[in-house]
Each structure stands twice: as structure tokens, then as C-alpha cells.
C-alpha atoms as a PDB file:
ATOM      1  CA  UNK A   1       9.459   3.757 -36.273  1.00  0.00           C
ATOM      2  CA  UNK A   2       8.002   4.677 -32.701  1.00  0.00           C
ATOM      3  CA  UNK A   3       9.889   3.013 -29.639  1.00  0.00           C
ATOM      4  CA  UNK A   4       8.532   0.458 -27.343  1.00  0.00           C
ATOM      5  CA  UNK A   5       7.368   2.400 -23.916  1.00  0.00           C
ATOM      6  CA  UNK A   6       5.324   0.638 -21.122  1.00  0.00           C
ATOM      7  CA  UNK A   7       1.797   1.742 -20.483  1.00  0.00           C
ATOM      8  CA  UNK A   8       1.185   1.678 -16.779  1.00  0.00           C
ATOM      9  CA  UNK A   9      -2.287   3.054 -14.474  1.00  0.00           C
ATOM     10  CA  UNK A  10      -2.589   4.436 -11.143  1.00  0.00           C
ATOM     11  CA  UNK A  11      -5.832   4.754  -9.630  1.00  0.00           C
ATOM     12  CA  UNK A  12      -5.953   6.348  -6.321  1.00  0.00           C
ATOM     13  CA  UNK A  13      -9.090   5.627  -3.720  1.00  0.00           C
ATOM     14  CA  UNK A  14      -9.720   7.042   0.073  1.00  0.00           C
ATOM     15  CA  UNK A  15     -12.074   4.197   0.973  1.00  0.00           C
ATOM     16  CA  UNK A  16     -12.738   0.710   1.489  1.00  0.00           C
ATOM     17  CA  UNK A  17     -14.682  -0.871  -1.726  1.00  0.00           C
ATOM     18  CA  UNK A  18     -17.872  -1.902  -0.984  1.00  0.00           C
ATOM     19  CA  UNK A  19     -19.577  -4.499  -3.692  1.00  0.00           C
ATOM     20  CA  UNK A  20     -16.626  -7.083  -3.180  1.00  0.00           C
ATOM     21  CA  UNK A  21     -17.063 -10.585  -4.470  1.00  0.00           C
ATOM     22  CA  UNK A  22     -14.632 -13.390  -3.798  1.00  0.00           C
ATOM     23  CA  UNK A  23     -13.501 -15.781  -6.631  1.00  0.00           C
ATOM     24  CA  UNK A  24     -10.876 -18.609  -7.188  1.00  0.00           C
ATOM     25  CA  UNK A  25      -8.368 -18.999  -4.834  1.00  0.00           C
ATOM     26  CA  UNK A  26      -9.724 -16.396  -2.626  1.00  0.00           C
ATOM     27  CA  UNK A  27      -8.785 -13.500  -4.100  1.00  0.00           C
ATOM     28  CA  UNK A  28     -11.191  -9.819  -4.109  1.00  0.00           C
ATOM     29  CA  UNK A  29     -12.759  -8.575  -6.798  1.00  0.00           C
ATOM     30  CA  UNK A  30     -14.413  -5.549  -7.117  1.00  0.00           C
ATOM     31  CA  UNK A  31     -15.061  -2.382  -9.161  1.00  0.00           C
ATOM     32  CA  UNK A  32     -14.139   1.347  -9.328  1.00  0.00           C
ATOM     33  CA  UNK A  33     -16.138   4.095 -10.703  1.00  0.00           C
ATOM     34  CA  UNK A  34     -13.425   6.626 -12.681  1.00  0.00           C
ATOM     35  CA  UNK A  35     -15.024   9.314 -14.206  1.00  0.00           C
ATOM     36  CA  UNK A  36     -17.715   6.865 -15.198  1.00  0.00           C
ATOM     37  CA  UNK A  37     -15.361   4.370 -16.776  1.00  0.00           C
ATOM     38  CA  UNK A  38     -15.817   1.434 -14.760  1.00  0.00           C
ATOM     39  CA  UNK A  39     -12.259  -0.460 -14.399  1.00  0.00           C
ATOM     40  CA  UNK A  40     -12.086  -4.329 -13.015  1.00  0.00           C
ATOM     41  CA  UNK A  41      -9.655  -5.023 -10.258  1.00  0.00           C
ATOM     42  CA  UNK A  42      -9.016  -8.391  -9.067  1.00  0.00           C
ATOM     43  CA  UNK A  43      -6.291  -8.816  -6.051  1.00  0.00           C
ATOM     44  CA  UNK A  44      -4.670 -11.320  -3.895  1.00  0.00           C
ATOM     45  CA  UNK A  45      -5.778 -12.225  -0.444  1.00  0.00           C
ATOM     46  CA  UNK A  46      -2.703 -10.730   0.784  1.00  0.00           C
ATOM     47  CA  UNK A  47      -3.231  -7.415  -1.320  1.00  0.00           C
ATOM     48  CA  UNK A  48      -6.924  -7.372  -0.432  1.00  0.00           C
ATOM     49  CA  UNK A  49      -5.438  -7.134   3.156  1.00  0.00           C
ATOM     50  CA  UNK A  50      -3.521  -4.027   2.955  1.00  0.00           C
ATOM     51  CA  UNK A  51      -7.017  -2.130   2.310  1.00  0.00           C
ATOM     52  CA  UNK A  52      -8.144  -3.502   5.182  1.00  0.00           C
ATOM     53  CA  UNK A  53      -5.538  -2.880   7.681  1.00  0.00           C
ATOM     54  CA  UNK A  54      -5.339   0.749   6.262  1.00  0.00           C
ATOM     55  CA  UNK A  55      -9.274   1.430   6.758  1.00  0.00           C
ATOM     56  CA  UNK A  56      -8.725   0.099  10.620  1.00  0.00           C
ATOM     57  CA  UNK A  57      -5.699   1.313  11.615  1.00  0.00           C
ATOM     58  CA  UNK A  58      -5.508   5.087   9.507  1.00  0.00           C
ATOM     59  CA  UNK A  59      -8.208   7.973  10.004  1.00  0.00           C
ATOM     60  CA  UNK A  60      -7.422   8.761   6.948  1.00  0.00           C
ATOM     61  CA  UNK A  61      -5.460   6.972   4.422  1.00  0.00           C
ATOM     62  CA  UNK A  62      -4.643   7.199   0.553  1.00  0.00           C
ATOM     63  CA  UNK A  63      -4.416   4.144  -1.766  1.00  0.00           C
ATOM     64  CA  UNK A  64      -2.475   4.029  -4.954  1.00  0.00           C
ATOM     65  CA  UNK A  65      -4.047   0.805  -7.019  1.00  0.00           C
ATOM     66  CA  UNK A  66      -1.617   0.440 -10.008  1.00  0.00           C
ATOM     67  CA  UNK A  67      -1.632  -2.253 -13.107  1.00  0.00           C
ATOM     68  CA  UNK A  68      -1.710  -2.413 -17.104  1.00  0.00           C
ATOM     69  CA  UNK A  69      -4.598  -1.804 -18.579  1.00  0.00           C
ATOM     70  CA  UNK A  70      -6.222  -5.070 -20.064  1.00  0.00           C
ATOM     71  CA  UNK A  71      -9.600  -6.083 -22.202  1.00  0.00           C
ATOM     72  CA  UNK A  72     -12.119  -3.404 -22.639  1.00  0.00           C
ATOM     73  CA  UNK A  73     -14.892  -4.327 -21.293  1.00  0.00           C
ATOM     74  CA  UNK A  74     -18.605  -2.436 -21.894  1.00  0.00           C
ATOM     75  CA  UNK A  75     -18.181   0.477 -19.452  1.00  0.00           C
ATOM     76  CA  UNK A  76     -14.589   0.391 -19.110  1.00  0.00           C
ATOM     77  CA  UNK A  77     -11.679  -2.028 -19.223  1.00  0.00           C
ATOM     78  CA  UNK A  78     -10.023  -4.610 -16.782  1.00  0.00           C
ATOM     79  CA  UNK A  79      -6.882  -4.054 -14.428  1.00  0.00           C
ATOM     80  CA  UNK A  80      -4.356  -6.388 -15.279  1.00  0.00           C
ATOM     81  CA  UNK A  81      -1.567  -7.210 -12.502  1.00  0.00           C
ATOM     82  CA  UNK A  82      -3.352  -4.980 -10.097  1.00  0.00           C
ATOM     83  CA  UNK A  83      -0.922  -3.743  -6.912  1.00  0.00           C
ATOM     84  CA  UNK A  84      -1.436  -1.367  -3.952  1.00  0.00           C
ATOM     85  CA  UNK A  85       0.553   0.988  -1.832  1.00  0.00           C
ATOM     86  CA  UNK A  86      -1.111   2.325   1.092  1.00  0.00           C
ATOM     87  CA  UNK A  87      -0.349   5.495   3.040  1.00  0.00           C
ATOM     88  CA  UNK A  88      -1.693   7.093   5.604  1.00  0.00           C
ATOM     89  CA  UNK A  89      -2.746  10.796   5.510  1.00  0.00           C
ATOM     90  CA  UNK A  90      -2.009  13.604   7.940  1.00  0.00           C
ATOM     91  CA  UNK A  91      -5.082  16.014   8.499  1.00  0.00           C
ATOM     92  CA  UNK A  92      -3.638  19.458   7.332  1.00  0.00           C
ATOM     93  CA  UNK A  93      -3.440  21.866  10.536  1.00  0.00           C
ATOM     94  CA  UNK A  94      -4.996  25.363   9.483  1.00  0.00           C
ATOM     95  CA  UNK A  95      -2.896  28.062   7.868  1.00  0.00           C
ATOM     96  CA  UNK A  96      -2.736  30.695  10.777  1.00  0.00           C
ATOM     97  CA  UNK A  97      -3.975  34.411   9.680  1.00  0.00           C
END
């Protein structure tokens, strides 16, 4: 008998998503192109924000978009319960010679 385990998605992005709709109750939805599976993400207002404020204030930045994986869908599948961590990235100095 197998044992119950929790099935859980990162998906990591350096950039701002462009084709960004808004739906009910103002929160973003938009989607990402993973080795041409396309997955769904819809976030809050406040989560939408955290993208935002890391493409103005970083140089460079990292994303970590994480959720359960939900209803396939014809190129790929939906993001259920969709978070994000931002961090910014440090530029890495040359190795000297």
C-alpha cells in the first residue's frame, strides 16, 4: 500500500510576465512557457506585487513561483495555490587567473 506524500512545483522565472490579464477580484493571470508545457498561474494583487517591486528595485532578481499542480489543460496544466518568493541576484565577479 503506497503512503500518502504531497506533490508540490517550483517554477523559477528572471523576468516580469508579459501577456497579463486581470480577472475577478483583481487578481493577475498569466502564463509560463516550461519546456513547452504551458502552466496557468493566477495570483493575488498582493502576490502580483512582489514581481513588480522585484523588476524595479533588483538588476537582477530570481523568482521561485510554487503551487500544486491542478487540471490539465491542452498544452499543459493549471497552478493551483500559486505563491512567490523573490530574491535578488548578485552579478558573479570574475574568477581571477
Amino acid at each position: 500500500m503506497p503512503i500518502t506524500g504531497k506533490l508540490e512545483i517550483t517554477i523559477k522565472i528572471t523576468e516580469l510576465p508579459q501577456n497579463v490579464s486581470t480577472v475577478e477580484h483583481n487578481w493577475k493571470a498569466f502564463e509560463l512557457d516550461c519546456d513547452r508545457c504551458l502552466v496557468s498561474v493566477t495570483v493575488k494583487p498582493k502576490v502580483w506585487k512582489k514581481l513588480e517591486d522585484a523588476q524595479a528595485n533588483f538588476p537582477l532578481w530570481v523568482a521561485a513561483i510554487t503551487g500544486k499542480m491542478g487540471a490539465a489543460t491542452e498544452q499543459g496544466f493549471v497552478l493551483e495555490e500559486a505563491n512567490v518568493q523573490v530574491f535578488e541576484k548578485k552579478p558573479k565577479e570574475p574568477v581571477a587567473a
